[in-house]
Protein backbone atom coordinates (compact mmCIF):
# COMPACT_ATOMS: atom_id res chain seq x y z
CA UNK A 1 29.92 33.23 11.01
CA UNK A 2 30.62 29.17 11.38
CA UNK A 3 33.08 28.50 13.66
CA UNK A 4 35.53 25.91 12.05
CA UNK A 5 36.13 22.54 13.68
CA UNK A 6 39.79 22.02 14.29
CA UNK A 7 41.62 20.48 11.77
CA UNK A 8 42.85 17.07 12.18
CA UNK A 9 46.70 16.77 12.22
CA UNK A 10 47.83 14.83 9.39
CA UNK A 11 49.23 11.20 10.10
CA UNK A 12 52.76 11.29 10.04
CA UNK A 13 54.27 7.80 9.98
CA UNK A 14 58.00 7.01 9.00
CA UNK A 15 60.17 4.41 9.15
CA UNK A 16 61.54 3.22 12.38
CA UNK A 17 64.94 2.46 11.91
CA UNK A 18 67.63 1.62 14.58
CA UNK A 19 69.71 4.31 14.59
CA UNK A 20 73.05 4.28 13.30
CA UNK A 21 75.91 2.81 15.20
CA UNK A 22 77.25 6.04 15.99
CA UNK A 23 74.13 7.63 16.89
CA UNK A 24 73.90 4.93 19.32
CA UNK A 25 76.88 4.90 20.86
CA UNK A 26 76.59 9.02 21.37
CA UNK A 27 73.17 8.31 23.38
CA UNK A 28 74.46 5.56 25.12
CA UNK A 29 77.65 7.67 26.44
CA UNK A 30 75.53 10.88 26.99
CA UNK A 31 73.58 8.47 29.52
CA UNK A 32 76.41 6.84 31.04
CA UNK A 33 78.31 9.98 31.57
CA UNK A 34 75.43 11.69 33.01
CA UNK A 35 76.11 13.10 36.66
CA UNK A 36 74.23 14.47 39.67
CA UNK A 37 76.90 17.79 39.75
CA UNK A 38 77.04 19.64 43.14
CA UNK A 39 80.45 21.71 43.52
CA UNK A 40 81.33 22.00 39.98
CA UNK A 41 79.63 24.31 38.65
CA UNK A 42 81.33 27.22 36.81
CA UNK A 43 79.87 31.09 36.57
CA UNK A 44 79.03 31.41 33.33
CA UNK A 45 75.28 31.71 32.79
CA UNK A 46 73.62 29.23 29.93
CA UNK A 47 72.44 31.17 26.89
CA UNK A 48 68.95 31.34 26.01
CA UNK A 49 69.11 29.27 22.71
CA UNK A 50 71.24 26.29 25.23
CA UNK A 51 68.59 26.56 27.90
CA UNK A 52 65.60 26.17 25.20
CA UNK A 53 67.13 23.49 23.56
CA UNK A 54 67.17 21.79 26.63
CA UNK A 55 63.52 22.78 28.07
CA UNK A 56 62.54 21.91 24.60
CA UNK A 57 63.91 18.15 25.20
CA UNK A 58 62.29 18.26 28.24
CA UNK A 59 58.78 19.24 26.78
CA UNK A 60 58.85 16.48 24.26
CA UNK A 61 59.02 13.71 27.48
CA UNK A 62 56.71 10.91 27.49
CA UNK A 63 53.23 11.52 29.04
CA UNK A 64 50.77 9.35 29.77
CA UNK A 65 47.65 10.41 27.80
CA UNK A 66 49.80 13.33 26.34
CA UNK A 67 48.96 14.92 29.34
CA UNK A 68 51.79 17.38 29.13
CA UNK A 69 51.85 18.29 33.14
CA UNK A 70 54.67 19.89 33.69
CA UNK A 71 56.13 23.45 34.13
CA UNK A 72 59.66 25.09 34.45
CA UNK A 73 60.11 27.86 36.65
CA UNK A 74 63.71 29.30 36.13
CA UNK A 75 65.77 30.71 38.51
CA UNK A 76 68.41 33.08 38.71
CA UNK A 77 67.58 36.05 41.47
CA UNK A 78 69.96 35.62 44.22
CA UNK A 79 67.84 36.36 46.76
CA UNK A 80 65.39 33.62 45.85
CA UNK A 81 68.13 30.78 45.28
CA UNK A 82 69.27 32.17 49.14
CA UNK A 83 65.91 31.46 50.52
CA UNK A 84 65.97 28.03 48.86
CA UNK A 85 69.20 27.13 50.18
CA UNK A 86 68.72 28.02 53.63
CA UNK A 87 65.12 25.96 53.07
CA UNK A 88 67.85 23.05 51.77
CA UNK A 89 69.91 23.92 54.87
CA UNK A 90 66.76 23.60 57.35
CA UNK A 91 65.42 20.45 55.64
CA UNK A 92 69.24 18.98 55.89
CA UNK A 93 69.95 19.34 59.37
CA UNK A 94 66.25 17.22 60.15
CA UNK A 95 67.52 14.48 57.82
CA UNK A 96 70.73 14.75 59.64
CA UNK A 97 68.69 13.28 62.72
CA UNK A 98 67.17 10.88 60.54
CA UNK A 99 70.31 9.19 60.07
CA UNK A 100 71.90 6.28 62.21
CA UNK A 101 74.59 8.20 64.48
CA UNK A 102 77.44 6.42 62.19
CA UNK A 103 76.52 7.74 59.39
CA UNK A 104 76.07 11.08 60.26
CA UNK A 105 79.75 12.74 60.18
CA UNK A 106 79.95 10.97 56.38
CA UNK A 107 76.61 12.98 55.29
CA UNK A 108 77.72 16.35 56.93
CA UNK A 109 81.08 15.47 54.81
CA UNK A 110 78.77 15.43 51.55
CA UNK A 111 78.55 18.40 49.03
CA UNK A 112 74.45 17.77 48.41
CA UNK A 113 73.77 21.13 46.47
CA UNK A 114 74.98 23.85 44.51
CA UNK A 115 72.13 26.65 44.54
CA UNK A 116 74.03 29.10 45.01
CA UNK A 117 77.23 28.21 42.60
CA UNK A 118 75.13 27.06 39.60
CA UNK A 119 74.23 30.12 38.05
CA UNK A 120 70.66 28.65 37.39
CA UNK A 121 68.00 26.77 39.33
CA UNK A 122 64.84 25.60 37.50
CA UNK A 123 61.85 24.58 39.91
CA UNK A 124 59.78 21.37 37.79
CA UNK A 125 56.42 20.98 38.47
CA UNK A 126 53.23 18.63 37.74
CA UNK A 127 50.07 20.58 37.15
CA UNK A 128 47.61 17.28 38.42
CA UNK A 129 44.39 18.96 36.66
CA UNK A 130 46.17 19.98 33.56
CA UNK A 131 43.49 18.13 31.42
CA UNK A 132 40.81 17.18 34.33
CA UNK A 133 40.58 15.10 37.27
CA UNK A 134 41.24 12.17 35.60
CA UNK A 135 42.74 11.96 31.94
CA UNK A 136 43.48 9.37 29.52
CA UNK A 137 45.48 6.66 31.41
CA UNK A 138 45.17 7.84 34.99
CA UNK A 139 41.54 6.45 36.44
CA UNK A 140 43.27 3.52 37.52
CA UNK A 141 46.92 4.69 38.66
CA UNK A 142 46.69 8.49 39.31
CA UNK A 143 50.04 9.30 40.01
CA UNK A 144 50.76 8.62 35.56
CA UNK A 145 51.02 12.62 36.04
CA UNK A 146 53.92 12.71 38.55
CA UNK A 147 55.68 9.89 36.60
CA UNK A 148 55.50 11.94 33.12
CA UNK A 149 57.25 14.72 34.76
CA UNK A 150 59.76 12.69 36.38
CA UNK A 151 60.17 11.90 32.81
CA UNK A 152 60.75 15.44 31.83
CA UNK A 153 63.55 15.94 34.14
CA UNK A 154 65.31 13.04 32.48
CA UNK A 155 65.04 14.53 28.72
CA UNK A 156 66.04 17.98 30.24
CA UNK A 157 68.67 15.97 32.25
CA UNK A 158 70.39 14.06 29.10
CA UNK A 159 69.84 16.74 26.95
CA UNK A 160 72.26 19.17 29.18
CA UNK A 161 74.73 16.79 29.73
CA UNK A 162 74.96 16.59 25.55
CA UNK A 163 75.45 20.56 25.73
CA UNK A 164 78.09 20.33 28.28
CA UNK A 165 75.70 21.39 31.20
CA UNK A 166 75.81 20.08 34.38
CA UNK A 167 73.05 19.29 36.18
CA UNK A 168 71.92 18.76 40.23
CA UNK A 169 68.99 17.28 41.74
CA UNK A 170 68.04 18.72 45.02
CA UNK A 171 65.56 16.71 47.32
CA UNK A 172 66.78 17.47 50.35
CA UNK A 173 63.88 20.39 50.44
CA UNK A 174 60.08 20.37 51.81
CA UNK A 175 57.88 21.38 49.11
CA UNK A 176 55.89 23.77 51.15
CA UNK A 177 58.98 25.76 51.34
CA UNK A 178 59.19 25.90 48.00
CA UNK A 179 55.82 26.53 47.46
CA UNK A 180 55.75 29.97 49.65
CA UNK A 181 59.33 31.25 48.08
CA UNK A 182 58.01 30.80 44.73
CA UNK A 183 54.56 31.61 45.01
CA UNK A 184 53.50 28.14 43.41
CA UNK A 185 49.70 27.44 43.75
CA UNK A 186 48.93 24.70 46.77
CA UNK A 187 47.31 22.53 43.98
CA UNK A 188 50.40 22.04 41.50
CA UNK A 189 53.09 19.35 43.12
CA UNK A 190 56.72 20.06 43.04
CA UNK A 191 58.96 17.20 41.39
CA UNK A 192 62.20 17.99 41.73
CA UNK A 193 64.25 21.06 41.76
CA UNK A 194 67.32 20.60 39.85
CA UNK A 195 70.59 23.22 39.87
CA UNK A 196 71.92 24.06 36.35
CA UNK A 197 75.20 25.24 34.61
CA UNK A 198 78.38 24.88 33.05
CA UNK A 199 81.00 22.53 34.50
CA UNK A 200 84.57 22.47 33.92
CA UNK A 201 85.20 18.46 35.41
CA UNK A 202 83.02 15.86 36.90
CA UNK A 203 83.37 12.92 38.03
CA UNK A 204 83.56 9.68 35.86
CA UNK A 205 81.48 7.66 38.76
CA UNK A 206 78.70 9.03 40.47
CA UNK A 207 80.03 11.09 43.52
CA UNK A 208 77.88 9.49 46.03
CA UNK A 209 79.96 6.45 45.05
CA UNK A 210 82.94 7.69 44.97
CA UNK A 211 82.70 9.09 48.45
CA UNK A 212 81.59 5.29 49.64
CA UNK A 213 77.64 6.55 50.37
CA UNK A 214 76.58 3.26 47.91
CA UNK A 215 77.37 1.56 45.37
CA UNK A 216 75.67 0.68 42.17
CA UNK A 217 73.40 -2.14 42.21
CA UNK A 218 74.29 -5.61 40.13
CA UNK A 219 72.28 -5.26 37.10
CA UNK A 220 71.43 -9.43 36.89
CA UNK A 221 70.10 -8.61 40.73
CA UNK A 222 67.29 -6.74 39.70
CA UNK A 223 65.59 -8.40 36.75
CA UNK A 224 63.30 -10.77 37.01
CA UNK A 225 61.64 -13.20 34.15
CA UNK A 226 57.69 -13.27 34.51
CA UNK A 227 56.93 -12.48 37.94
CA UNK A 228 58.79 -11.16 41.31
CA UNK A 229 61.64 -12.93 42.20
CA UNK A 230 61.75 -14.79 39.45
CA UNK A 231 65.53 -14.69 37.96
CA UNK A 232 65.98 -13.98 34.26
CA UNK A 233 67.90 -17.15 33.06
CA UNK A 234 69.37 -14.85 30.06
CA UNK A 235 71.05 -12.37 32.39
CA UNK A 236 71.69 -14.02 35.34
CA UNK A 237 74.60 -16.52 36.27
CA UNK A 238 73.93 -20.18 37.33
């Protein structure tokens, strides 16, 4: 019997049309109210359909050379979110050193993770031989794969704060850590595991802020019109 050649998918081309002033304003406010949520987080687990809806934003991320890298490991067993928060709690105290001695009392002051209050933890990672070596796009800057998943974590990141779902990034972890509690293969990279669930406040300015850590960056500071250092004369002041 002939084996038949896949079938091409059919072009699908439609208009593209701003959106409508109140569908832009909704995206607009979902990213603006967006939040790095630590302490916040309520018990109540996040239904499968919620969860999907989110993953499913996720999954539809830009990839260079639809590349498609990542994966979501989800997490809810206690006894694994324990062993990644004393892995946070190891990898905390060595950044703790890392810090200049004035600093240090303000970072121990810090609420940097909620593994064990969120009711969910999802692990993202980058599969860097999804599609071969190499790939569409990534001969000449390899590391296309880790930005597409970065990428990911954004959708899934936007898309829970539209549900009502809080979100927290945790870096303050080593990856080979991670790796042995969650018996990820030595070949797929870790990009970022994030703490999920419902919130009942948050803050209206990024906590970090808030808590005088830093403050956010003047926008006219940090574009630049044709090449480095070169100030955008429509966005910057005389």
């Amino acid at each position: 019997m002939a084996i038949e050649a896949p079938k091409k998918p059919q072009e699908d081309l439609a208009p593209a049309a701003a959106f409508s002033d109140a569908e832009r304003a909704a995206i607009y406010r979902v990213i603006h109210a967006r939040r790095d949520v630590r302490d916040e987080f309520l018990p109540d687990d996040v239904p499968r359909e919620v969860l999907l809806r989110i993953l499913d934003a996720a999954h539809h991320a830009p990839s260079v050379g639809f590349m498609q890298p990542w994966n979501f490991i989800i997490i809810r067993d206690v006894e694994k979110r324990r062993a990644a928060s004393e892995a946070f709690r190891r990898a905390c105290e060595a950044e703790e050193q890392a810090l200049e001695p004035e600093r240090r009392s303000l970072y121990r002051s810090l609420k940097l993770q909620g593994i064990m209050k969120a009711p969910l933890n999802i692990c993202v990672t980058c599969d860097r031989a999804r599609f071969g070596a190499t790939g569409l796009g990534r001969s000449q800057q390899p590391n296309t794969d880790i930005l597409s998943t970065a990428c990911a974590v954004q959708n899934l990141w936007l898309a829970a704060r539209a549900e009502g779902v809080g979100v927290g990034w945790v870096s303050i972890l080593r990856e080979a850590d991670l790796h042995q509690i969650f018996n990820i293969p030595s070949e797929i990279a870790i990009v970022a595991y994030l703490c999920v669930g419902y919130v009942g406040k948050a803050y209206t300015s990024p906590e970090l802020e808030v808590k005088r850590w830093a403050s956010r960056l003047p926008l006219e500071n940090l574009i630049f019109e044709e090449s480095w250092g070169g100030l955008a004369a429509s966005t910057n002041p005389p």
